[in-house]
C-alpha atoms as a PDB file:
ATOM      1  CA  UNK A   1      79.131  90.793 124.235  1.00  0.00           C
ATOM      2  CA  UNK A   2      79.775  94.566 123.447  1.00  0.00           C
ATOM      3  CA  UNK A   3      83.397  94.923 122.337  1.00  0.00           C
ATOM      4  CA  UNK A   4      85.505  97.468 124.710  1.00  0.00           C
ATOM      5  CA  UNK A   5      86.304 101.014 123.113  1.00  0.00           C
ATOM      6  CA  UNK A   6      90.223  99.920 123.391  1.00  0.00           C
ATOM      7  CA  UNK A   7      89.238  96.763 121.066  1.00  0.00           C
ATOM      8  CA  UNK A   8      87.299  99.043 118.769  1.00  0.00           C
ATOM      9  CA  UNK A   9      90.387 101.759 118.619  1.00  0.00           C
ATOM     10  CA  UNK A  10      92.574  98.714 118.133  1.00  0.00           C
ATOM     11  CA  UNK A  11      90.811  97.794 115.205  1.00  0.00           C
ATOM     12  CA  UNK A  12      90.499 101.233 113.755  1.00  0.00           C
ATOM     13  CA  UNK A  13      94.290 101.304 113.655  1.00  0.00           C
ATOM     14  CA  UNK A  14      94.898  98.281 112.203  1.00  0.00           C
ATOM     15  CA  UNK A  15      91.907  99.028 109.947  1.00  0.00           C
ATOM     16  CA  UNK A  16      93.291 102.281 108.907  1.00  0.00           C
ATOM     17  CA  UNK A  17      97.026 101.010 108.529  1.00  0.00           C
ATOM     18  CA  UNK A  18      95.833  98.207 105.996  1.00  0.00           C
ATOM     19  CA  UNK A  19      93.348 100.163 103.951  1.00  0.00           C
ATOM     20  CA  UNK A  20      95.768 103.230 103.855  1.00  0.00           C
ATOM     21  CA  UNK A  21      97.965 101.414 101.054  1.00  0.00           C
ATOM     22  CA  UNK A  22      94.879  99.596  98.914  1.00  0.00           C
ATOM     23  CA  UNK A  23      93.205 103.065  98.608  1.00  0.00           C
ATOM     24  CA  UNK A  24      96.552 105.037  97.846  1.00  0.00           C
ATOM     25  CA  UNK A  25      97.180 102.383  95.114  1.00  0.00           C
ATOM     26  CA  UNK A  26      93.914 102.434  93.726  1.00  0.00           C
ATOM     27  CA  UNK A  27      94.113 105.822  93.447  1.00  0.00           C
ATOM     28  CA  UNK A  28      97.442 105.868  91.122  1.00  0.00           C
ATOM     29  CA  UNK A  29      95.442 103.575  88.793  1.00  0.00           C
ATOM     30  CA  UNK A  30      92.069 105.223  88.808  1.00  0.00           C
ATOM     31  CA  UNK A  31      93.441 109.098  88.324  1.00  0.00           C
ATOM     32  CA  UNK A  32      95.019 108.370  84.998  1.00  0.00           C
ATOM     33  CA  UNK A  33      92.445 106.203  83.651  1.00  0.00           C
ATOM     34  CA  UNK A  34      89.661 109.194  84.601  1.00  0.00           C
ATOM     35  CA  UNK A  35      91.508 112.421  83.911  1.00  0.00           C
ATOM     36  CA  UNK A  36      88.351 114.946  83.515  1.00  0.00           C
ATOM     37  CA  UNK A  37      85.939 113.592  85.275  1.00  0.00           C
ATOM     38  CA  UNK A  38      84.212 114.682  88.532  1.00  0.00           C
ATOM     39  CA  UNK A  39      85.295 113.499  91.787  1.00  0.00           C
ATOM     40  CA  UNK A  40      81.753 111.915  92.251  1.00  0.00           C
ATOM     41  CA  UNK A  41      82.317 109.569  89.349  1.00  0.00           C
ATOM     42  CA  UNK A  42      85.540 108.723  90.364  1.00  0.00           C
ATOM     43  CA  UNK A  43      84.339 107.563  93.697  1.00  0.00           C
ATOM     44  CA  UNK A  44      81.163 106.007  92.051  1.00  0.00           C
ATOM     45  CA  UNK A  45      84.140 103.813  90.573  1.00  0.00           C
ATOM     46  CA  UNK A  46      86.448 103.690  93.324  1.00  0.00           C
ATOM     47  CA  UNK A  47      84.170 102.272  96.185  1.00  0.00           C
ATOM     48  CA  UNK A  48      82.396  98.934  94.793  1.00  0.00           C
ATOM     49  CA  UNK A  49      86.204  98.046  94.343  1.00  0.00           C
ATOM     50  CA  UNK A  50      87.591  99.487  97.888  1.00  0.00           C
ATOM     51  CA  UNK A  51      84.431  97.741  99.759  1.00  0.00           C
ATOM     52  CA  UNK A  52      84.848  94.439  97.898  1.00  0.00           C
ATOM     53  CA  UNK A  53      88.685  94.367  98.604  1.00  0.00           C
ATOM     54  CA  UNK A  54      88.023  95.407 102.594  1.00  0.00           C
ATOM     55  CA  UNK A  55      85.019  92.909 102.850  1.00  0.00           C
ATOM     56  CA  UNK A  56      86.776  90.235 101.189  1.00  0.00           C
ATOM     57  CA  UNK A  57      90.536  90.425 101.654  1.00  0.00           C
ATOM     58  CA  UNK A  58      91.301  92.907 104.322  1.00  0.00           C
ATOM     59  CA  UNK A  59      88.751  92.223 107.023  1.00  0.00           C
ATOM     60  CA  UNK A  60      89.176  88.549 106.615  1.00  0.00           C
ATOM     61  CA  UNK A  61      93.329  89.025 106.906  1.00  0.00           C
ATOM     62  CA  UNK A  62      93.140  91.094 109.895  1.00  0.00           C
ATOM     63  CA  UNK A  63      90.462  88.918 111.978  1.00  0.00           C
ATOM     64  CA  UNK A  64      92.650  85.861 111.278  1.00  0.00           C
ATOM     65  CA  UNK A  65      96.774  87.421 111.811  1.00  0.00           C
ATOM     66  CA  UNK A  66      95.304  90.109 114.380  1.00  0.00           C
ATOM     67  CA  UNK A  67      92.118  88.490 115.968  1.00  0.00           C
ATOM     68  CA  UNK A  68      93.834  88.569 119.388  1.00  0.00           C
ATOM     69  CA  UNK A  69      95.712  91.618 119.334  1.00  0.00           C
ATOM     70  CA  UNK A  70      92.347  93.845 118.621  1.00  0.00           C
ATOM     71  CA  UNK A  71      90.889  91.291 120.893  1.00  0.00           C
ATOM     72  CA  UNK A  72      93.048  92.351 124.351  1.00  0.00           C
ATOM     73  CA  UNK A  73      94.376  89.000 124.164  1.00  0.00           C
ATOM     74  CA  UNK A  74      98.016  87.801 124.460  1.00  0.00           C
ATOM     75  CA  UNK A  75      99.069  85.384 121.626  1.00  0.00           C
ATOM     76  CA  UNK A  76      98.180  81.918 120.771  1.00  0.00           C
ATOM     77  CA  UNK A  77     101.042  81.007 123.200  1.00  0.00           C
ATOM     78  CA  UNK A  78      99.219  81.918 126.038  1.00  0.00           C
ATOM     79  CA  UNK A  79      96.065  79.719 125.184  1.00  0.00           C
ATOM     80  CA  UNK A  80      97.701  77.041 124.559  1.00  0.00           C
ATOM     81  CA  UNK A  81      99.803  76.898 128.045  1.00  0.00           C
END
């Protein structure tokens, strides 16, 4: 089953809202650590560590505390009435 667009803009925003933060804080500890060097370099070291956190913390976080939400689905309540 193809999800909606509305699911799929649902789960950009939450997306967006809960990698915002990681990269922002990455950031303040990569920029002093690589003063001088290119901004290719610093994203050749930035992104193994962004895509590991998203694949393994974020994406995980926001399937299981926003599953239905992105879904189109009222809460747990509902299913279990």
């Amino acid at each position: 089953m193809k999800p909606s667009l509305a699911s799929r803009l649902r789960m950009a925003a939450v997306m967006t809202l809960a990698v915002y933060p990681v990269v922002t804080l990455y950031l303040y500890i990569l920029m002093p650590l690589t003063a001088g060097w290119e901004i290719w370099q610093r994203s050749l070291v930035l992104v193994p560590f962004m895509a590991s956190t998203i694949v393994l913390l974020i994406v995980p976080m926001i399937t299981r505390y926003f599953g239905p939400f992105i879904a189109g689905r009222k809460a747990a309540a509902t299913q279990a009435a």
